[in-house]
Protein backbone atom coordinates (compact mmCIF):
# COMPACT_ATOMS: atom_id res chain seq x y z
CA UNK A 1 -8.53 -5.06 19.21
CA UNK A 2 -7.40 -8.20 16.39
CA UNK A 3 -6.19 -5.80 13.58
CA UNK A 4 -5.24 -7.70 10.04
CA UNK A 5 -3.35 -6.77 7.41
CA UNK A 6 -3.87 -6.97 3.86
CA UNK A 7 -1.00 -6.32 1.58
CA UNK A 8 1.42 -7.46 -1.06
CA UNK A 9 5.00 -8.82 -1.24
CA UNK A 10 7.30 -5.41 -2.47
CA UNK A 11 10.99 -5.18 -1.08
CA UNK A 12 11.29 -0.99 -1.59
CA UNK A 13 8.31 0.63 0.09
CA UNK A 14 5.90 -1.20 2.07
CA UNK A 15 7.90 -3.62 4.24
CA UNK A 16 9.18 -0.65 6.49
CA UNK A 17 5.52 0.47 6.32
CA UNK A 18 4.33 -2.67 7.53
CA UNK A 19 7.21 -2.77 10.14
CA UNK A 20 6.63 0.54 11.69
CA UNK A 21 2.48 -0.36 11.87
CA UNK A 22 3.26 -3.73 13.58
CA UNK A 23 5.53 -1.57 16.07
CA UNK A 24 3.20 0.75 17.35
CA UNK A 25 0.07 -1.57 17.08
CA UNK A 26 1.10 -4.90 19.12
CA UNK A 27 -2.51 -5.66 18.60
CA UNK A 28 -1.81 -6.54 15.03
CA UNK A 29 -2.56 -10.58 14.54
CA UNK A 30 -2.37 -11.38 10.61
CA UNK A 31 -0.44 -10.09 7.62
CA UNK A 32 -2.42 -11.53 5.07
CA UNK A 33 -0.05 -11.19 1.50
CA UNK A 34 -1.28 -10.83 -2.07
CA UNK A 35 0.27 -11.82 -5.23
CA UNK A 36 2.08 -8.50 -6.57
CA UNK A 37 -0.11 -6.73 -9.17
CA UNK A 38 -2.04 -9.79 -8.63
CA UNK A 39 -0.01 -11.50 -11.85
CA UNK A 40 2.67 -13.34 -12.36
CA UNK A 41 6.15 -12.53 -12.37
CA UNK A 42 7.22 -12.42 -15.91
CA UNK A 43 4.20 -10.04 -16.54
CA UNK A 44 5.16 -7.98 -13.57
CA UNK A 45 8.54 -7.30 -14.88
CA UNK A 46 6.92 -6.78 -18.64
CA UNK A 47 5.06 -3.93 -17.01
CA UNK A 48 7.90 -2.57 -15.26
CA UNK A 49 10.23 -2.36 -17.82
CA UNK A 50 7.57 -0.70 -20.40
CA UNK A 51 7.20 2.00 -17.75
CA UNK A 52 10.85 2.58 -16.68
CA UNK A 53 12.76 1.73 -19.85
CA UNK A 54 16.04 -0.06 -20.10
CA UNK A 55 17.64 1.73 -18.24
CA UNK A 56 16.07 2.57 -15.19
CA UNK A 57 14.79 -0.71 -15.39
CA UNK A 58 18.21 -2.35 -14.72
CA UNK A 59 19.00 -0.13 -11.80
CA UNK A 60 15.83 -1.32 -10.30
CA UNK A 61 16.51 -5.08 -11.26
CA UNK A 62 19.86 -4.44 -9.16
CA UNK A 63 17.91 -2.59 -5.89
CA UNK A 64 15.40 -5.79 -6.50
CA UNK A 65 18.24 -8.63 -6.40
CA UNK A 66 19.95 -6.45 -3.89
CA UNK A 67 16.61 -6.74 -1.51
CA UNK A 68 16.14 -9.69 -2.42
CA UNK A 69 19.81 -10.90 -0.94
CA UNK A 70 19.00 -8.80 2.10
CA UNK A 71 15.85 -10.58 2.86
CA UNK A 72 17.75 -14.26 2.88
CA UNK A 73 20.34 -13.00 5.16
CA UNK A 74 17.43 -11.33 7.81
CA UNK A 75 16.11 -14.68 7.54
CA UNK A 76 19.20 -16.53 9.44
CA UNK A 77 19.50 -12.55 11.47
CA UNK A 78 18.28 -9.56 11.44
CA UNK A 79 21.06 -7.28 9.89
CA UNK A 80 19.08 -4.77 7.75
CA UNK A 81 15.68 -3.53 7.69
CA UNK A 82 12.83 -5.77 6.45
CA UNK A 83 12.66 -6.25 2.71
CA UNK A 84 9.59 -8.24 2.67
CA UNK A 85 6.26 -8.82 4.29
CA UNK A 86 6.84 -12.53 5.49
CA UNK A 87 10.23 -10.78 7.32
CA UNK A 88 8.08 -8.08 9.05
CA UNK A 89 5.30 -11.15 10.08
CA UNK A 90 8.37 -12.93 11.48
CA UNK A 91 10.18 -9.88 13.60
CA UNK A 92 6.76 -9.24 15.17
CA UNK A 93 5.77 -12.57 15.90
CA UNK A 94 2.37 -12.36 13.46
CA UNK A 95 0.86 -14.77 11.62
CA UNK A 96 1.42 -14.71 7.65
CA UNK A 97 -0.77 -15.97 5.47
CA UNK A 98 -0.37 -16.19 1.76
CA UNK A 99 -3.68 -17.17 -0.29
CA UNK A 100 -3.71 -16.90 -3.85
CA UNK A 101 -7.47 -15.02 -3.75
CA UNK A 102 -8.77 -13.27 -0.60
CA UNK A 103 -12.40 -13.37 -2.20
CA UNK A 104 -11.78 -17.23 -2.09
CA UNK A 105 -14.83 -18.73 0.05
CA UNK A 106 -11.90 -21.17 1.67
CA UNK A 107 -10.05 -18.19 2.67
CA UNK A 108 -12.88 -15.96 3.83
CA UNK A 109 -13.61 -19.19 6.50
CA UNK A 110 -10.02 -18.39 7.41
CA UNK A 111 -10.93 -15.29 8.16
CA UNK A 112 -13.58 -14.96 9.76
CA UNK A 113 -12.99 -18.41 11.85
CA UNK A 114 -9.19 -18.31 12.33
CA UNK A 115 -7.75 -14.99 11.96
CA UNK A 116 -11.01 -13.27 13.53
CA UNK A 117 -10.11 -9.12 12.55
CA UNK A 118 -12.04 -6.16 14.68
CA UNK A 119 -10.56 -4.32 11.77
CA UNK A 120 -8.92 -4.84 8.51
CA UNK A 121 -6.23 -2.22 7.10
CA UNK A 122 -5.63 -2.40 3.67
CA UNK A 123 -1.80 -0.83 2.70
CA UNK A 124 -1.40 -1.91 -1.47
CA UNK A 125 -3.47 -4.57 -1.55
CA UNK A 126 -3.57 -6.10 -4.65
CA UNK A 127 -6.83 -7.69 -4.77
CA UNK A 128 -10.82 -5.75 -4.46
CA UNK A 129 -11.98 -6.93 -1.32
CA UNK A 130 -15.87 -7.99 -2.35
CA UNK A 131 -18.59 -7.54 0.31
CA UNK A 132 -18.07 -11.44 1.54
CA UNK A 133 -14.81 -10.05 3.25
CA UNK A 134 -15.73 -6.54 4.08
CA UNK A 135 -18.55 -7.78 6.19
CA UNK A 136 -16.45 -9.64 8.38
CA UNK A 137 -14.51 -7.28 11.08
CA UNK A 138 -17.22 -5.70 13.25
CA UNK A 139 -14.89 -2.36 12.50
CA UNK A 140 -15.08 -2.37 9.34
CA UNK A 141 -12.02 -2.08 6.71
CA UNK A 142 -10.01 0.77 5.91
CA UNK A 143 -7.32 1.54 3.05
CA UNK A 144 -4.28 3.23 2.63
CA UNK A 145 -3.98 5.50 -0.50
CA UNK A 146 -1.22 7.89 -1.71
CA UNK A 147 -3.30 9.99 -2.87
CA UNK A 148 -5.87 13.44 -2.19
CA UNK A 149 -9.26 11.24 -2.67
CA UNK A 150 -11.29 11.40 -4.46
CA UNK A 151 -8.88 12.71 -6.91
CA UNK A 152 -6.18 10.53 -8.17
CA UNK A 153 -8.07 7.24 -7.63
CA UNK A 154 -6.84 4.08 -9.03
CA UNK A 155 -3.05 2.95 -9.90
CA UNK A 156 0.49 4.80 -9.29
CA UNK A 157 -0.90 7.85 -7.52
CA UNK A 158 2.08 9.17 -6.48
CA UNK A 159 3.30 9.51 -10.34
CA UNK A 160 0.24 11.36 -11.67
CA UNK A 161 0.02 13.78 -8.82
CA UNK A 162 3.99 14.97 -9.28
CA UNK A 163 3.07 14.61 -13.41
CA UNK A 164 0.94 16.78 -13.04
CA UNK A 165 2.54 19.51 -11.14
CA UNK A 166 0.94 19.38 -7.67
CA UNK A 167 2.38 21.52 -5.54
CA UNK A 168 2.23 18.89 -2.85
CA UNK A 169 0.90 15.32 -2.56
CA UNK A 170 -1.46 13.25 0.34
CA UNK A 171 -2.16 10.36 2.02
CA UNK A 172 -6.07 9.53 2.19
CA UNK A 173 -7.28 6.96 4.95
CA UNK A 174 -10.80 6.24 3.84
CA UNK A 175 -13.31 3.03 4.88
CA UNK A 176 -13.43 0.70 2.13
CA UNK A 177 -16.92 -0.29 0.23
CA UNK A 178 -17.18 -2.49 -2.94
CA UNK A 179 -16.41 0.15 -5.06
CA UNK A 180 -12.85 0.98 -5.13
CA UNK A 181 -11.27 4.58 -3.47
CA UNK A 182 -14.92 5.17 -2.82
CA UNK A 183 -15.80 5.00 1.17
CA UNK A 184 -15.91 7.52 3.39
CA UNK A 185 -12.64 9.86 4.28
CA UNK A 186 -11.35 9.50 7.47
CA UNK A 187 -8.06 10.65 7.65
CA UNK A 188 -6.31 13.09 5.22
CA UNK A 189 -2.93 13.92 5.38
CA UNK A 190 -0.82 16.54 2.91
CA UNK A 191 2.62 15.42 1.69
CA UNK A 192 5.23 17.94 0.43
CA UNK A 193 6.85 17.51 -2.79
CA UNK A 194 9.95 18.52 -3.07
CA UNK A 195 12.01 20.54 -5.58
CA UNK A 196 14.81 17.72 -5.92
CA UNK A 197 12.33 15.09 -4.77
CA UNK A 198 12.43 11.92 -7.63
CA UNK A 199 8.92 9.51 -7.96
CA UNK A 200 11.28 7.45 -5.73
CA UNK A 201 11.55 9.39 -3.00
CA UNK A 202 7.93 11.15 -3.17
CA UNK A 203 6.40 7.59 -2.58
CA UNK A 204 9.00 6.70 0.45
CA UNK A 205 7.74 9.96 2.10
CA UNK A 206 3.86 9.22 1.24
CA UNK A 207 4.28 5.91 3.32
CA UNK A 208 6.09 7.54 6.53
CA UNK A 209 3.15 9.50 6.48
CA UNK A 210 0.69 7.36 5.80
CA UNK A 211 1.56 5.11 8.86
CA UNK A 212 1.28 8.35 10.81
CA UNK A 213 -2.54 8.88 9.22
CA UNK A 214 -2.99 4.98 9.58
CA UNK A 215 -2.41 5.14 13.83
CA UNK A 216 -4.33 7.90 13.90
CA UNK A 217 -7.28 6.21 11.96
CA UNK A 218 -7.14 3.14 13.93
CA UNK A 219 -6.95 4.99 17.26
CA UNK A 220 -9.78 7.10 16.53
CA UNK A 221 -12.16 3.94 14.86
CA UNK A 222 -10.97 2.48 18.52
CA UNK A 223 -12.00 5.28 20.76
CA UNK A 224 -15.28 5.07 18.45
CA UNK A 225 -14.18 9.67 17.78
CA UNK A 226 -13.48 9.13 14.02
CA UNK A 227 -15.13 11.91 11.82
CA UNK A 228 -16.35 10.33 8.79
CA UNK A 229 -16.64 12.81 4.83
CA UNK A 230 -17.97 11.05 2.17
CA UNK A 231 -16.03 11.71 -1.00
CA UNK A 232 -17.75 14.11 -3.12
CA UNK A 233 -17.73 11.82 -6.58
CA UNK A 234 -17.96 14.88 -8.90
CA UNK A 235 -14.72 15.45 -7.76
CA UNK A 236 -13.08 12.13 -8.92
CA UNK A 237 -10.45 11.47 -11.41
CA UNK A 238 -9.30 7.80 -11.84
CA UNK A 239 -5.78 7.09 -13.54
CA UNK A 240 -4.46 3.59 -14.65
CA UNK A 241 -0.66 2.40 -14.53
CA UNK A 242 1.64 4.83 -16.56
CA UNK A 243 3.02 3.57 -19.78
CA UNK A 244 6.57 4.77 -21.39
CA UNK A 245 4.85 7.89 -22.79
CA UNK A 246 3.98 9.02 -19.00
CA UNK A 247 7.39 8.34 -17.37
CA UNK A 248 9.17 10.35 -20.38
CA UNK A 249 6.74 13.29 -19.33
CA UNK A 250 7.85 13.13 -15.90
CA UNK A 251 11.87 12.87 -17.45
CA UNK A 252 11.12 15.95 -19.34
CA UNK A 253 9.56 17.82 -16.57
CA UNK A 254 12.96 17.43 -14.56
CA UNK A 255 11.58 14.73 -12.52
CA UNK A 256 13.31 11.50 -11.78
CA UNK A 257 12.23 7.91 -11.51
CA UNK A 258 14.77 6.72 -8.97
């Protein structure tokens, strides 16, 4: 099987995600890599820092130019984990590609003539895959999402669920349709939340498991076993990125962001 990989450049959670996925899957051909929050930089950081305030947003500035550092030294050897994408393409030996638009008709040809996917795995894309690249793998396309769907659809999952008071969180590996956290379940995983447990580590946790749930997706789509439940839609809730407000909830709950 020609697996691909669509995902987005973030040095904290998803490059050991990525890295543990290529590991078990040698079958994995492509590591195709969004723009972050599919915007630029400066905005990026904007949004960040109106979510974590000052404070928290320096510490994370410093983990981001410490990554950063990391990442240009695994470049000449590989001392450290990954901290990006492009470093997990390169340890494997997979092909990276970096267009600015997967919808883009140039890069669908790419796709479907080049890269060739039985099945596309979606972990954080930042991009809505339209039906012009759905259609393409004869597997279909699945997604990766922090979250018990259909609840908690949309943006920063792991936040609302532990803002909330969950008693624990999940991982939901679902096919993916042109309406977003919509297609059918296929793997659903819990996550525990811990009493001491910050947003920080809640989200490192929900991708450890969510590689598990991922290789168990893809072996049972393979094996052509997987048990497909459509989401039941009167049971959705949809949340966007948290603003300032949010994150002091969370503070004030006795919750941490880092």
């Amino acid at each position: 099987m020609r697996i691909a990989v669509a995902t987005q450049e973030d040095p904290f959670y998803l490059p050991p995600a990525l890295d543990a996925l290529c590991e078990a899957r040698r079958d994995v051909v492509a590591i195709v890599i969004l723009p972050a929050f599919n915007e630029g930089r400066l905005d990026t950081a904007r949004r960040l820092y109106e979510f974590y305030g000052p404070v928290d947003f320096v510490r994370l500035a410093a983990r981001f130019g410490g990554a950063k550092v990391a990442d240009r030294v695994n470049r000449l050897w590989p001392l450290t984990r990954p901290y990006s994408a492009g470093d997990v393409a390169r340890r494997h030996g997979v092909s990276a590609y970096h267009p600015a638009k997967i919808n883009a008709p140039e890069f669908v040809q790419v796709l479907r003539e080049e890269i060739r996917p039985d099945l596309l795995v979606s972990i954080a894309a930042s991009q809505i895959l339209r039906r012009q690249v759905l259609d393409i793998p004869r597997l279909g396309c699945i997604n990766l999402h922090s979250a018990p769907l259909p609840r908690y659809q949309g943006m920063m999952p792991n936040f609302w669920t532990m803002v909330h008071g969950e008693p624990e969180a999940a991982v939901t590996v679902h096919e993916m349709v042109d309406k977003l956290d919509a297609g059918d379940i296929i793997v659903q995983r819990p996550v525990p939340i811990r009493p001491r447990d910050s947003l920080h580590d809640l989200m490192v946790r929900s991708k450890v498991v969510g590689v598990q749930a991922l290789l168990d997706a893809i072996a049972q789509i393979e094996q052509g076993t997987a048990q497909r439940r459509p989401m039941d839609p009167s049971q959705a809730t949809y949340f966007s990125f948290p603003k300032r407000p949010d994150a002091e909830r969370l503070r004030r709950s006795g919750r941490a962001l880092l």
